[in-house]
Protein backbone atom coordinates (compact mmCIF):
# COMPACT_ATOMS: atom_id res chain seq x y z
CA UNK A 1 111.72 53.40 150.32
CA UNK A 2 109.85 56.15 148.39
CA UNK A 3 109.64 58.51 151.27
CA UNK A 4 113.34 58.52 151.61
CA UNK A 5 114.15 58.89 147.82
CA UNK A 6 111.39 61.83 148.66
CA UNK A 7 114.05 63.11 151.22
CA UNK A 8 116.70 63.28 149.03
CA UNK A 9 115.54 64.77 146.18
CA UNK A 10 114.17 67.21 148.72
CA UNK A 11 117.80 67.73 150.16
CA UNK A 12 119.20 67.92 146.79
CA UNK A 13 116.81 70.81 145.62
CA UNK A 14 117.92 73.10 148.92
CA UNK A 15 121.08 73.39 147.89
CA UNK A 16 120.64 74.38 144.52
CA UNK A 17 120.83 78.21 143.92
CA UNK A 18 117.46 79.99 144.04
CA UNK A 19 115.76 83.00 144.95
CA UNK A 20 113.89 81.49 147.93
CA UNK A 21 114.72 83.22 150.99
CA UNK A 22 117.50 81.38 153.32
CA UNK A 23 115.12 81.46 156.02
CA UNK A 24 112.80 79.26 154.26
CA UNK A 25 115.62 76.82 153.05
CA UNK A 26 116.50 76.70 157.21
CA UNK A 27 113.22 75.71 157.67
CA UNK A 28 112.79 73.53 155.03
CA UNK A 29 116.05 71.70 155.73
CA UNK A 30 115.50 71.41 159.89
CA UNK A 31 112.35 69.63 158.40
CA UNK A 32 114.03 66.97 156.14
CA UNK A 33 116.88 66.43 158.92
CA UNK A 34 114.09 65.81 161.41
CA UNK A 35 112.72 63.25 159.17
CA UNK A 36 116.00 61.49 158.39
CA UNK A 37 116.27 61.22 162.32
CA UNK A 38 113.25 59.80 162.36
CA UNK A 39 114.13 56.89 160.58
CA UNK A 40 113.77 53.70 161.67
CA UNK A 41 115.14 49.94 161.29
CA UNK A 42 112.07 48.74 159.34
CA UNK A 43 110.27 51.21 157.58
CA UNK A 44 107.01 50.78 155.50
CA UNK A 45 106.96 51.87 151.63
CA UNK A 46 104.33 53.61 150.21
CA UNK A 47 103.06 50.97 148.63
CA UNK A 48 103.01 48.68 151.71
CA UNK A 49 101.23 51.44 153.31
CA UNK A 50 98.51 52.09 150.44
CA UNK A 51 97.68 48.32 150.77
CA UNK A 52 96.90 48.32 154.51
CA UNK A 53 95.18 51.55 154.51
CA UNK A 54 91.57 50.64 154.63
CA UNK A 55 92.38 48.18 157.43
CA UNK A 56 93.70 50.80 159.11
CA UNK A 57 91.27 53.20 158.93
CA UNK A 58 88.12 50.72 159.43
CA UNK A 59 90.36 50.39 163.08
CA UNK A 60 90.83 54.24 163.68
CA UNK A 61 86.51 54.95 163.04
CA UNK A 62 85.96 51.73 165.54
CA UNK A 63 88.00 53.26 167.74
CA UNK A 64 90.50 50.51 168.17
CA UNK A 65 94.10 52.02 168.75
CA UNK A 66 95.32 51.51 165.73
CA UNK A 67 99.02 52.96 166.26
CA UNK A 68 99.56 50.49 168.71
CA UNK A 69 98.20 47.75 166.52
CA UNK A 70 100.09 48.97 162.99
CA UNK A 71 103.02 51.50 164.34
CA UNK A 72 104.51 51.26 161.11
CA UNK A 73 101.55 52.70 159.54
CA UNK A 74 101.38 55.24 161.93
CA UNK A 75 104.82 55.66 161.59
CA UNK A 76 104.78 55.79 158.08
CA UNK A 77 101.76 58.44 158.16
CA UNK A 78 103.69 60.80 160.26
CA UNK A 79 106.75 60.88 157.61
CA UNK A 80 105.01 60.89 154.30
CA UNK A 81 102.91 63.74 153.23
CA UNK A 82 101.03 61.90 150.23
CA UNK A 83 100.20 58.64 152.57
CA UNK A 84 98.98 60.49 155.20
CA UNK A 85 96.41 62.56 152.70
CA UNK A 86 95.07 59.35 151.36
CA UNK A 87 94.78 58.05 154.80
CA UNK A 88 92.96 61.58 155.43
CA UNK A 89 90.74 61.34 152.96
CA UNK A 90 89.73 57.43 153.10
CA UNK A 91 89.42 58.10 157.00
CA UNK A 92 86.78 61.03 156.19
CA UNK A 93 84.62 58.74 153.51
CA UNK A 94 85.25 56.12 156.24
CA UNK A 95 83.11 58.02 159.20
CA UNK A 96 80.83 59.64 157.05
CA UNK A 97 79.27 56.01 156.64
């Protein structure tokens, strides 16, 4: 799962020495532990995501509820950073039509 080799390197780069402030790294890592307890069973890769995105935005501007329909899109979108901007952006060119 990309998002959770995302995680680790993530982890892995708080701990090394640096100049960043350790307020920041607190913040930082309550972020990354929320996300690990976030994890579920069956997860979605990014690539399994990127592949059903236009479906699920076409469902989002008809107003269908989509998170009910695909919760592990929604899911996915709420833990990965780069999905969720592509889902941004293809939902914007989506509604513009």
């Amino acid at each position: 799962m990309d998002w959770i080799r995302s995680i680790a390197q993530k982890i892995r780069n708080a701990f090394k020495p640096t100049t960043q402030n350790p307020q920041s790294q607190k913040i930082m890592l309550t972020k990354l532990m929320h996300m690990v307890e976030q994890t579920q069973e069956e997860e979605y890769s990014c690539d399994d995501v990127l592949q059903l995105l236009d479906e699920y935005a076409e469902m989002v501007s008809h107003g269908e509820d989509a998170e009910k329909i695909m919760p592990l899109i929604k899911h996915h979108l709420d833990m990965c950073p780069d999905c969720r901007e592509e889902a941004e952006a293809l939902l914007s060119i989506v509604q513009s039509k």
